[in-house]
Each structure stands twice: as C-alpha cells, then as structure tokens.
C-alpha atoms as a PDB file:
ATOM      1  CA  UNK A   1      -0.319-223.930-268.496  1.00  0.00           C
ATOM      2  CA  UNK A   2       2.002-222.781-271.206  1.00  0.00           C
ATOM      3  CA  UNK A   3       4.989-224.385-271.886  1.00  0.00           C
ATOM      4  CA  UNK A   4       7.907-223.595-269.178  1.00  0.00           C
ATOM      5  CA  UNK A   5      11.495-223.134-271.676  1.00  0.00           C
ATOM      6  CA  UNK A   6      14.400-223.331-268.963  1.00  0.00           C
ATOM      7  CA  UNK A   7      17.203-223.898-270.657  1.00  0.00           C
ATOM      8  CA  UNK A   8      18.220-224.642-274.411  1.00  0.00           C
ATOM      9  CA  UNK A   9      17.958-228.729-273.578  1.00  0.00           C
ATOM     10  CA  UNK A  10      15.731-228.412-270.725  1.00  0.00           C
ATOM     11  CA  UNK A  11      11.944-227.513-270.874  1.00  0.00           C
ATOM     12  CA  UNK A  12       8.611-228.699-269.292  1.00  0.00           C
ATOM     13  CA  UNK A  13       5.492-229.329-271.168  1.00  0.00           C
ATOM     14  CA  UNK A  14       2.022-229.870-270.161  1.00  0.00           C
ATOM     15  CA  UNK A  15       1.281-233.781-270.209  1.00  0.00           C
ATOM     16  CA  UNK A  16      -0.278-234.801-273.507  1.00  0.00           C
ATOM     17  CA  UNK A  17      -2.421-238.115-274.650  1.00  0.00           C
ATOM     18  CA  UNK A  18       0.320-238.311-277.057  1.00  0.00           C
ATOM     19  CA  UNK A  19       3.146-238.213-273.957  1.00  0.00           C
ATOM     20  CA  UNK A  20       1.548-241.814-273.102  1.00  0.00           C
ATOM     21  CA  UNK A  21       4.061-244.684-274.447  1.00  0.00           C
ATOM     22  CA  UNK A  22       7.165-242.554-273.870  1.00  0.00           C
ATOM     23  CA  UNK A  23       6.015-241.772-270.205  1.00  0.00           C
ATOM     24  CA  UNK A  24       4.848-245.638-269.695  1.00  0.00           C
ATOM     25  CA  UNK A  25       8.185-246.708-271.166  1.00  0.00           C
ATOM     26  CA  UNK A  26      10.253-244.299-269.260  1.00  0.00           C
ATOM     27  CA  UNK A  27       8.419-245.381-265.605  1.00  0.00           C
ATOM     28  CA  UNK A  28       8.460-249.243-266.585  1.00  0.00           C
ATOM     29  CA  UNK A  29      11.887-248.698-267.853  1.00  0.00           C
ATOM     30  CA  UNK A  30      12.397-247.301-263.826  1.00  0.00           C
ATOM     31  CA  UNK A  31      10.283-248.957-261.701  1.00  0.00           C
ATOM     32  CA  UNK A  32      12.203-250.618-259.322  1.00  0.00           C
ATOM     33  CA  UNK A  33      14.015-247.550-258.802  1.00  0.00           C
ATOM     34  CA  UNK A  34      11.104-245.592-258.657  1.00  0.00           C
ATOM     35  CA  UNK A  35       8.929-247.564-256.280  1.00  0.00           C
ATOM     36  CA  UNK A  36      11.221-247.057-253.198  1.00  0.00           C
ATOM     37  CA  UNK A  37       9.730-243.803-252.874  1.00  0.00           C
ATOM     38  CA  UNK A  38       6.764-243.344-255.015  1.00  0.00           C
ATOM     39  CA  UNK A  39       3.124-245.298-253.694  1.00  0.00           C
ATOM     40  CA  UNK A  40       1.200-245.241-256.888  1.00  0.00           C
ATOM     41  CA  UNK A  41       3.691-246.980-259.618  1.00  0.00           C
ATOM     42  CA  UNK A  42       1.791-250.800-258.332  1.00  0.00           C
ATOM     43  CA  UNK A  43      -1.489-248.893-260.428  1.00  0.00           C
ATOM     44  CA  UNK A  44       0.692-247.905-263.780  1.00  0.00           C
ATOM     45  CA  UNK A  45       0.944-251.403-264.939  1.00  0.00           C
ATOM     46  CA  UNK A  46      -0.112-250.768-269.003  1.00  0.00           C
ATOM     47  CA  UNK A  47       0.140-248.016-271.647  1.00  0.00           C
ATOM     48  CA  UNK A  48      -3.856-247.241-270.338  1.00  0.00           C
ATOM     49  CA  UNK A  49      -3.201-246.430-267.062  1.00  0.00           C
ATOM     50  CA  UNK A  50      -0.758-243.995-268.428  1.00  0.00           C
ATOM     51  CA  UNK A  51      -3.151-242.047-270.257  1.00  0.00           C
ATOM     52  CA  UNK A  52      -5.604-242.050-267.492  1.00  0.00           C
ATOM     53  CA  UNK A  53      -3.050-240.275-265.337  1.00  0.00           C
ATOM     54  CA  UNK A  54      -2.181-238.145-268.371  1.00  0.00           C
ATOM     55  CA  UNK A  55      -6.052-237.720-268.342  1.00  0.00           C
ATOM     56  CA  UNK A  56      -6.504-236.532-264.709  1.00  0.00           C
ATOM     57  CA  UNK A  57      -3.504-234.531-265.291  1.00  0.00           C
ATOM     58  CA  UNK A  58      -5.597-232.678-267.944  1.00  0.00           C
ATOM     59  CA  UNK A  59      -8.705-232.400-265.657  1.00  0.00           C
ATOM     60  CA  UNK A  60      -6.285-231.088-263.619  1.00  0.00           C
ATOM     61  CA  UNK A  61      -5.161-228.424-265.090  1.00  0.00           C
ATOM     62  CA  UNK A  62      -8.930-227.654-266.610  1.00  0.00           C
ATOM     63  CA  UNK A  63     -10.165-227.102-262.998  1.00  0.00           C
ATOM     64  CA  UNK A  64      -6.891-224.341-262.243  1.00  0.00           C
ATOM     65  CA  UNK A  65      -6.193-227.020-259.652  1.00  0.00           C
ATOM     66  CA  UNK A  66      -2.515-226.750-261.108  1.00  0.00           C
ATOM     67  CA  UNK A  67      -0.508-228.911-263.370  1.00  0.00           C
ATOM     68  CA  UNK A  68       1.908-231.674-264.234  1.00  0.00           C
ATOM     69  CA  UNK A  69       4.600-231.307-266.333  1.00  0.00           C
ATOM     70  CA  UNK A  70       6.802-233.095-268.517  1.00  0.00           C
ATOM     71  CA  UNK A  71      10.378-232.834-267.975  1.00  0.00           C
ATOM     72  CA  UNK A  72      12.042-232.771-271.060  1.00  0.00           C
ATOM     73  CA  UNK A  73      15.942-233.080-271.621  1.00  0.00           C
ATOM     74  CA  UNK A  74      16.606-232.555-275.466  1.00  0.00           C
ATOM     75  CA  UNK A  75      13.102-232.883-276.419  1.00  0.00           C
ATOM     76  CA  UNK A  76      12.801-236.717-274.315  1.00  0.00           C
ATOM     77  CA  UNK A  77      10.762-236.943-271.304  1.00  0.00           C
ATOM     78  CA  UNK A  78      13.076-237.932-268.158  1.00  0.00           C
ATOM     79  CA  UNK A  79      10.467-237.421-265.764  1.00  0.00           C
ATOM     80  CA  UNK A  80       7.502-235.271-263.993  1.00  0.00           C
ATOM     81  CA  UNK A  81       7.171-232.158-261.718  1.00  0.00           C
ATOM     82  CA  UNK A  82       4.280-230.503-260.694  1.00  0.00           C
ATOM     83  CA  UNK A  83       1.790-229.081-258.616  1.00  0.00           C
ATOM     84  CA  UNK A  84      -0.130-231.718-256.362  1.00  0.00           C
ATOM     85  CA  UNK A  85      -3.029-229.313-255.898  1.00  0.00           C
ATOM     86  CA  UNK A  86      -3.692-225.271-255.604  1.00  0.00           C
ATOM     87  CA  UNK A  87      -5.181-224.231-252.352  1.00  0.00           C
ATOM     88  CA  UNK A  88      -6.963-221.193-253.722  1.00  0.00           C
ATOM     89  CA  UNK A  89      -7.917-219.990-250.659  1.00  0.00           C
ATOM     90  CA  UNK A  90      -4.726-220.196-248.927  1.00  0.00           C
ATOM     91  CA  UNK A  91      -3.066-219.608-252.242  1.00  0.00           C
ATOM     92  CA  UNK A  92      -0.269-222.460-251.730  1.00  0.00           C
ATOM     93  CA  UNK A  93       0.502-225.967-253.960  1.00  0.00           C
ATOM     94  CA  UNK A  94       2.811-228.446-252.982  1.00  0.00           C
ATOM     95  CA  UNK A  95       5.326-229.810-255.275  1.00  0.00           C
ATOM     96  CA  UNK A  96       5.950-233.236-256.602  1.00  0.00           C
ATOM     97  CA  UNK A  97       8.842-234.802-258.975  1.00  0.00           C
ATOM     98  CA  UNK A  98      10.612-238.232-260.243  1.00  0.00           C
ATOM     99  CA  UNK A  99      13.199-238.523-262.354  1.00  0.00           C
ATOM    100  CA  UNK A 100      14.330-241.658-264.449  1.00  0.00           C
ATOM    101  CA  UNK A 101      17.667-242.756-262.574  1.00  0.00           C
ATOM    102  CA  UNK A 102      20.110-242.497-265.324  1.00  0.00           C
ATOM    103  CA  UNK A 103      19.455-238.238-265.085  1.00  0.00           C
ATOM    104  CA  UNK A 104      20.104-238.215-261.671  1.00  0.00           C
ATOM    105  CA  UNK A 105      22.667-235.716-260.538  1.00  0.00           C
ATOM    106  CA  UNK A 106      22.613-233.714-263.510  1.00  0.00           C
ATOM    107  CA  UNK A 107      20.900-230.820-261.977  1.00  0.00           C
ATOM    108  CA  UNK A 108      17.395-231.286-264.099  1.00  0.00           C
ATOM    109  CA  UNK A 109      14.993-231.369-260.704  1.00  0.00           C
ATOM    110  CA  UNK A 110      16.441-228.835-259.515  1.00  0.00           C
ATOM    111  CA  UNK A 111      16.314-226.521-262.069  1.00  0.00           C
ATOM    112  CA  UNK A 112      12.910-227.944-262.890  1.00  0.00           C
ATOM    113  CA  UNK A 113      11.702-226.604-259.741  1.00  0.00           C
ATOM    114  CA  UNK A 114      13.143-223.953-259.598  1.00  0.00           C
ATOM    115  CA  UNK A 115      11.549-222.921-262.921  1.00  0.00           C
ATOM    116  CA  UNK A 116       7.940-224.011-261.273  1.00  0.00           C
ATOM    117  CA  UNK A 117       8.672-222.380-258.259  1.00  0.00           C
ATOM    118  CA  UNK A 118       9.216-218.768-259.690  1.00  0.00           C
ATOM    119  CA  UNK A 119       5.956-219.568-261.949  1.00  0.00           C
ATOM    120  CA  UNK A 120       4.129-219.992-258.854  1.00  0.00           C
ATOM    121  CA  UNK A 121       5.064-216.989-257.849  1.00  0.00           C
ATOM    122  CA  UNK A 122       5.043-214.548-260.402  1.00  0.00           C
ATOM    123  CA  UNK A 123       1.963-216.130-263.061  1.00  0.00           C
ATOM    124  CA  UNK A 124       0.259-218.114-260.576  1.00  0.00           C
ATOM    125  CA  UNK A 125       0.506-215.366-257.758  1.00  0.00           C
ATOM    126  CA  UNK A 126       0.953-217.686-255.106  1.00  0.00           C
ATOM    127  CA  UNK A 127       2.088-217.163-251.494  1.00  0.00           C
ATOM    128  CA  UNK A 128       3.364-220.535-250.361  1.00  0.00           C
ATOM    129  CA  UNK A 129       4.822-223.539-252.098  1.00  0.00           C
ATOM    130  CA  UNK A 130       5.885-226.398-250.495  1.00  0.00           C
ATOM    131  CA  UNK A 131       7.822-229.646-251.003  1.00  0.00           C
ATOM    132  CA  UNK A 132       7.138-232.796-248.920  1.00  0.00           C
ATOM    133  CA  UNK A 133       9.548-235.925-248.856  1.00  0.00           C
ATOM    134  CA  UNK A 134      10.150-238.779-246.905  1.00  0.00           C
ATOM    135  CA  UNK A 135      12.234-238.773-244.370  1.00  0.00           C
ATOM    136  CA  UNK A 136      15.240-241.247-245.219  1.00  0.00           C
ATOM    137  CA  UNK A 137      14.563-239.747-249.329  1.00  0.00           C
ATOM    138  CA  UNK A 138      17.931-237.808-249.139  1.00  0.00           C
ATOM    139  CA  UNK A 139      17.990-237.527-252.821  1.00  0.00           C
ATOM    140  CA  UNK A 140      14.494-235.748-252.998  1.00  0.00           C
ATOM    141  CA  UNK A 141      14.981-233.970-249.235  1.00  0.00           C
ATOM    142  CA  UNK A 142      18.477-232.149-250.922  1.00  0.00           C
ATOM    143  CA  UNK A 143      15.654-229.952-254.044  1.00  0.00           C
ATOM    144  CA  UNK A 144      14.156-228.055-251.594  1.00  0.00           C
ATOM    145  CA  UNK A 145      17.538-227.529-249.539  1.00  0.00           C
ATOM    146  CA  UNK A 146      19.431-226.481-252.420  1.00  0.00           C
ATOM    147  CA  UNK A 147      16.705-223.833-253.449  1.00  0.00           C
ATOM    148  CA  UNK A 148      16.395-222.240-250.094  1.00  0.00           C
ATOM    149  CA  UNK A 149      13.471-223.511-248.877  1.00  0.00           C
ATOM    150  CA  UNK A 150      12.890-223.704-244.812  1.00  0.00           C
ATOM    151  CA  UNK A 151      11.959-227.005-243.065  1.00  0.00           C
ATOM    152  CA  UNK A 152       8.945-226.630-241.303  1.00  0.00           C
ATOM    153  CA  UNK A 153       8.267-229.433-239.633  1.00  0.00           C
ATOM    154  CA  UNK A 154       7.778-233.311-239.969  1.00  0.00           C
ATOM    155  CA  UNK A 155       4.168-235.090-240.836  1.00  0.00           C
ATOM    156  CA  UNK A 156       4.219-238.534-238.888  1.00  0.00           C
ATOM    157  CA  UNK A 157       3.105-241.373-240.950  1.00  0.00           C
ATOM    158  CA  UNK A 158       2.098-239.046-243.882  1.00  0.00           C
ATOM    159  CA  UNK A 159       1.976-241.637-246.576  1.00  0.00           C
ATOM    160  CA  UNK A 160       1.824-245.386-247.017  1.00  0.00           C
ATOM    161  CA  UNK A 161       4.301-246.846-249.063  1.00  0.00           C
ATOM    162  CA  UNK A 162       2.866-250.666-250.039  1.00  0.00           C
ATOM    163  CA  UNK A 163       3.825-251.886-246.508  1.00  0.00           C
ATOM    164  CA  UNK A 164       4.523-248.948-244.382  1.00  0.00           C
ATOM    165  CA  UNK A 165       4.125-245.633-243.142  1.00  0.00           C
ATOM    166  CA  UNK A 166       6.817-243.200-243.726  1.00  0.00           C
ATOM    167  CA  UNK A 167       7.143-239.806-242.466  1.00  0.00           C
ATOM    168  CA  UNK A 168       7.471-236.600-244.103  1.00  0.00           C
ATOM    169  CA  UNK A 169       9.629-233.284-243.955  1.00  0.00           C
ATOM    170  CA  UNK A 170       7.746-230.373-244.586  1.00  0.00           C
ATOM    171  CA  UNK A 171       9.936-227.421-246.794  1.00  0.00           C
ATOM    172  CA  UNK A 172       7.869-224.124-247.334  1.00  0.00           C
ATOM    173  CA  UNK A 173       9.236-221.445-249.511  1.00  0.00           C
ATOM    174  CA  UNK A 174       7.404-217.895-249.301  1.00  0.00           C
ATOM    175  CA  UNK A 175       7.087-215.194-251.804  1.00  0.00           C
ATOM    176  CA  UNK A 176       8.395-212.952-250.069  1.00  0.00           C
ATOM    177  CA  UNK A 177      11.821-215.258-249.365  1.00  0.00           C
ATOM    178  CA  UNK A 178      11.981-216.302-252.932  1.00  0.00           C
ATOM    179  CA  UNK A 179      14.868-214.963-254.503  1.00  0.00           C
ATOM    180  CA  UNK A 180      15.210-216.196-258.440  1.00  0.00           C
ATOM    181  CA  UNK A 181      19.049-214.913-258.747  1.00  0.00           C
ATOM    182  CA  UNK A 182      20.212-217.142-255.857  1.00  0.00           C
ATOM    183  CA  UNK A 183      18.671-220.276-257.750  1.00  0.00           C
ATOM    184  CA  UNK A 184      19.688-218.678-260.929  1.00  0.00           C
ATOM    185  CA  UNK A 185      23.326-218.812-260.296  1.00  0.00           C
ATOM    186  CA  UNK A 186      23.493-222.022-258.881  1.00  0.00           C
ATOM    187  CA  UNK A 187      22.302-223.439-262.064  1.00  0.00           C
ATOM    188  CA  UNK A 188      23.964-221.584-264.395  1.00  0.00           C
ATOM    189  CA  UNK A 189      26.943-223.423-262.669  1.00  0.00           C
ATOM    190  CA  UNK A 190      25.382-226.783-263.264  1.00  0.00           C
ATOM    191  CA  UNK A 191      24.967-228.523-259.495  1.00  0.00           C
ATOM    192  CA  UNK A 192      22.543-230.231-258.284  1.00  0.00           C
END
C-alpha cells in the first residue's frame, strides 16, 4: 500500500525495518498505558521484536492480506492503524489502532480511520469494514461512533487480556452507508 497523505501534518506510511527503534521507543515509552487494552505489548519487550512485527506487517501486506500503517503527526510516528486481515471472499477487514497517550484527543485516530476507511472502499473495493473494541474501552468504542458506523452486536469473551476475558462491541460500516463528506467535515473542524 501506497502512502495515505491526510492532512499537511498527518499521514500514514507502510511500516518499514527502518520504523523499528522509533516504534519500540514510542510503545515502551507507552506501555503501561497501552497494556490496559492491548494483549500482545507482554511479547514487544526489545528493539527485535519490533522488527519482527514490522516483518509480519510486511508479509502482510505481500500476501494482499491488508496492511499496517504508521501514523505519522509531523513526520513522527504516534501510533498504528490498520487492517487486521482481508476476508477476500466476503470482501471485509476489521480495523485496529493505538495511539501514544500524549496525542490523545487531538482527533489523529479518527481521522486516521477515516482515511483507511474510504481506502477500503474506494482502492481496496471492499464491502464491509469493521471495528471491534472492548467493552468498558470508551476511548476506542467513541472512532467508530463518531464515523457513523452501526453497532452490531457484542462478541462474549472475544479476547484475553493477560488475566481475563473481555468482551467486544462489534461496529460495521457498509459501502453503501459510507459517506466521506460527513467524516470530512467533522475533521476539518478538528474533534475527535
């Protein structure tokens, strides 16, 4: 995937090897933070395990099995988004994004998404894209709200987080509900 420019600060890149010690610095820097919600940070514990993600990420991509992008606010990487898989057949990917805490409520993930979301649907040519988050993950849960997506349902004990199950709302956007000058507007007026 090409390089996604969404704003003049904002733009998401394709992760590269040479993404490694800013991304391992950036998710050490926010560990804590990040590990209420995210299962895998226990497995990024060096600059190596970094690039092997970065790696799979590539793989990834290779196979058309989607992509992870860096989000990039004036050229530094404040975090990820990106498709967790395509389902070719079905022709649907689910979403998935962090953000290092001090960026939080500046708008980026949404506008992120939104940016991947209308890829999706106009390069990609997908139907469905969807955006799972734990229940009590307000912060996460308010993305798929603020771009129109639908709830469709919750996932009982959809993912184990170190010591327990949580739940999962299920969002679901459609291309034909998808409707870029909605999303447009509300980030040309900076919310999130």
């Amino acid at each position: 995937m090409q390089p996604i420019t969404v704003s003049a600060n904002l733009t998401l890149t394709p992760l590269e090897l040479q993404d490694a010690e800013e991304l391992f610095k950036l998710t050490d820097a926010n560990r804590d933070y990040l590990r209420e919600w995210l299962p895998w940070l226990d497995r990024i514990k060096h600059i190596d395990d970094t690039r092997a993600l970065i790696e799979a990420a590539q793989l990834q991509a290779v196979h058309n099995n989607g992509t992870q992008m860096a989000i990039r606010l004036h050229s530094c990487i404040v975090g990820i988004v990106g498709h967790r898989q395509i389902d070719w057949r079905r022709r649907l990917t689910s979403l998935g994004y962090w953000l290092a805490r001090e960026f939080q409520g500046l708008g980026v993930v949404t506008t992120a998404c939104n940016a991947l979301v209308t890829d999706a649907f106009s390069d990609t040519r997908l139907n469905r894209v969807e955006i799972r988050c734990a229940v009590e993950n307000h912060r996460s849960r308010a993305i798929p709200k603020r771009l129109g997506f639908r709830q469709d349902g919750v996932v009982r004990d959809a993912e184990w987080l170190y010591d327990h199950f949580v739940d999962h709302i299920v969002y679901r956007m459609l291309v034909h509900e998808w409707s870029v000058g909605t999303t447009e507007s509300f980030v040309a007026h900076g919310g999130e």
